[in-house]
Protein backbone atom coordinates (compact mmCIF):
# COMPACT_ATOMS: atom_id res chain seq x y z
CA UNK A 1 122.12 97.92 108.91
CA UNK A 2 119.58 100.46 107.94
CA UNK A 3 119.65 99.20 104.52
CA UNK A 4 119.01 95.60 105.58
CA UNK A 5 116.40 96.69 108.05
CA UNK A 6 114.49 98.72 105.75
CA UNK A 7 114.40 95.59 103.21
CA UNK A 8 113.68 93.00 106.11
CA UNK A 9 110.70 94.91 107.47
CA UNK A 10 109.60 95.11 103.99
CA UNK A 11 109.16 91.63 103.75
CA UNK A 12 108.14 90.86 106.86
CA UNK A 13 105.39 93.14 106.42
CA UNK A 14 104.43 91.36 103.04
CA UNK A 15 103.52 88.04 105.57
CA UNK A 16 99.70 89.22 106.24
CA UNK A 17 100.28 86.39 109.60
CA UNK A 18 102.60 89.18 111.02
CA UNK A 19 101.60 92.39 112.43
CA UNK A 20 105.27 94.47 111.99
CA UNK A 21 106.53 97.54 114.29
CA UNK A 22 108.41 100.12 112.67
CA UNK A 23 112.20 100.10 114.46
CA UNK A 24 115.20 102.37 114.53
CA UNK A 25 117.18 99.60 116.40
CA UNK A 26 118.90 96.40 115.30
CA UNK A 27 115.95 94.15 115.50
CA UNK A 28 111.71 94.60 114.22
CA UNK A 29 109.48 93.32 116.74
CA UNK A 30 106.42 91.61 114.93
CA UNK A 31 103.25 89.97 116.68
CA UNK A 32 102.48 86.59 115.84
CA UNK A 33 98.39 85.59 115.23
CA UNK A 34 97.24 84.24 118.53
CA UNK A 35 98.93 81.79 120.27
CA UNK A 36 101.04 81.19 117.13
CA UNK A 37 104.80 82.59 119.00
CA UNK A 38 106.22 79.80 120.74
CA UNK A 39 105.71 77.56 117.55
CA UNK A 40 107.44 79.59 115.29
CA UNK A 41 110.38 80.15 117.91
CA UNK A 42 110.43 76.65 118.14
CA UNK A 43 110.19 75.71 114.12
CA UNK A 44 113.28 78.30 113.84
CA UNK A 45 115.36 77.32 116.29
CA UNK A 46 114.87 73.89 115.01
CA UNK A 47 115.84 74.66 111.73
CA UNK A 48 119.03 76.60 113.15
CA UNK A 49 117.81 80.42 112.79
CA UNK A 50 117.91 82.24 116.37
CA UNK A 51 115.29 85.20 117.55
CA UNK A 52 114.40 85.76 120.89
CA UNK A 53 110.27 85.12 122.00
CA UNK A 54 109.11 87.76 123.93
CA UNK A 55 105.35 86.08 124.42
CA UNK A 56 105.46 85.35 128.00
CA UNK A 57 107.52 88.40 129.16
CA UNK A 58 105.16 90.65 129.65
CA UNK A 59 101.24 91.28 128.93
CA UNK A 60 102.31 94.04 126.35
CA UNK A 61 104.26 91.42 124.62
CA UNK A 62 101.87 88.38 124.17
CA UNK A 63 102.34 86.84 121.09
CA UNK A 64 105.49 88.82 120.14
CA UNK A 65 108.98 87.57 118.80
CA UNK A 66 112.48 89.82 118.30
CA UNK A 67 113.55 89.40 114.92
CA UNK A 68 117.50 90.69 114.80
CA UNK A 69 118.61 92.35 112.10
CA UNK A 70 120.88 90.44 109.85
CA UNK A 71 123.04 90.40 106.72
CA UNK A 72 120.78 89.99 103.46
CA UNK A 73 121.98 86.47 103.47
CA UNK A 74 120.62 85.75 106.94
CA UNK A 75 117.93 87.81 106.13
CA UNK A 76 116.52 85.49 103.24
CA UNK A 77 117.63 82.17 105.60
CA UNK A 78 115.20 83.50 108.35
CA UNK A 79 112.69 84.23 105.74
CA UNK A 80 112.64 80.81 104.10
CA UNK A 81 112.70 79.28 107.35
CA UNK A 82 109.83 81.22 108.77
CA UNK A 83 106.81 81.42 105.72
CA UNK A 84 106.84 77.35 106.33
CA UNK A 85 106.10 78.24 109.78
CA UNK A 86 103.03 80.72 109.23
C-alpha cells in the first residue's frame, strides 16, 4: 500500500489540473480546478472507476474528490480514465 501510494501520488501530482495532499491513509485527497469535481466523478464512474466526491460535503472540501488507493493495475486504469477527464 505504501508503495502504491507513494507511486500514485506521484503521478497524480504530475497532472498540473490537480492540487495533491500528502496522505498516510489508504486514499490522496486532490482538489479539482473550480467547479471541475462533479464532472470528473461523473466521467469515472461512467467509465467504471469508483472514488468518492467530497465537493458538496463541506466548505473545506469544495472541489475535492477521494482517490482510494489501489493495486498498480487499478492505479494506471484510474489514471487513463481520469487525464481524458482534465
Amino acid at each position: 500500500l505504501v508503495k502504491q501510494r507513494a507511486e500514485l501520488t506521484q503521478q497524480l501530482k504530475a497532472l498540473p489540473q490537480l492540487k495533491v495532499y500528502d496522505s498516510q491513509a489508504n486514499f490522496v485527497l486532490v482538489r479539482t480546478e473550480s467547479g471541475r469535481a462533479g464532472a470528473i466523478h461523473q466521467g469515472l464512474k461512467d467509465a467504471g472507476v469508483l472514488i468518492k466526491k467530497l465537493d458538496g460535503s463541506h466548505a473545506l472540501l469544495t472541489d475535492c474528490l477521494r482517490i482510494t488507493v489501489g493495486s498498480g493495475n487499478e492505479n494506471e486504469r484510474l489514471l487513463s480514465a481520469l487525464k481524458p477527464l482534465l
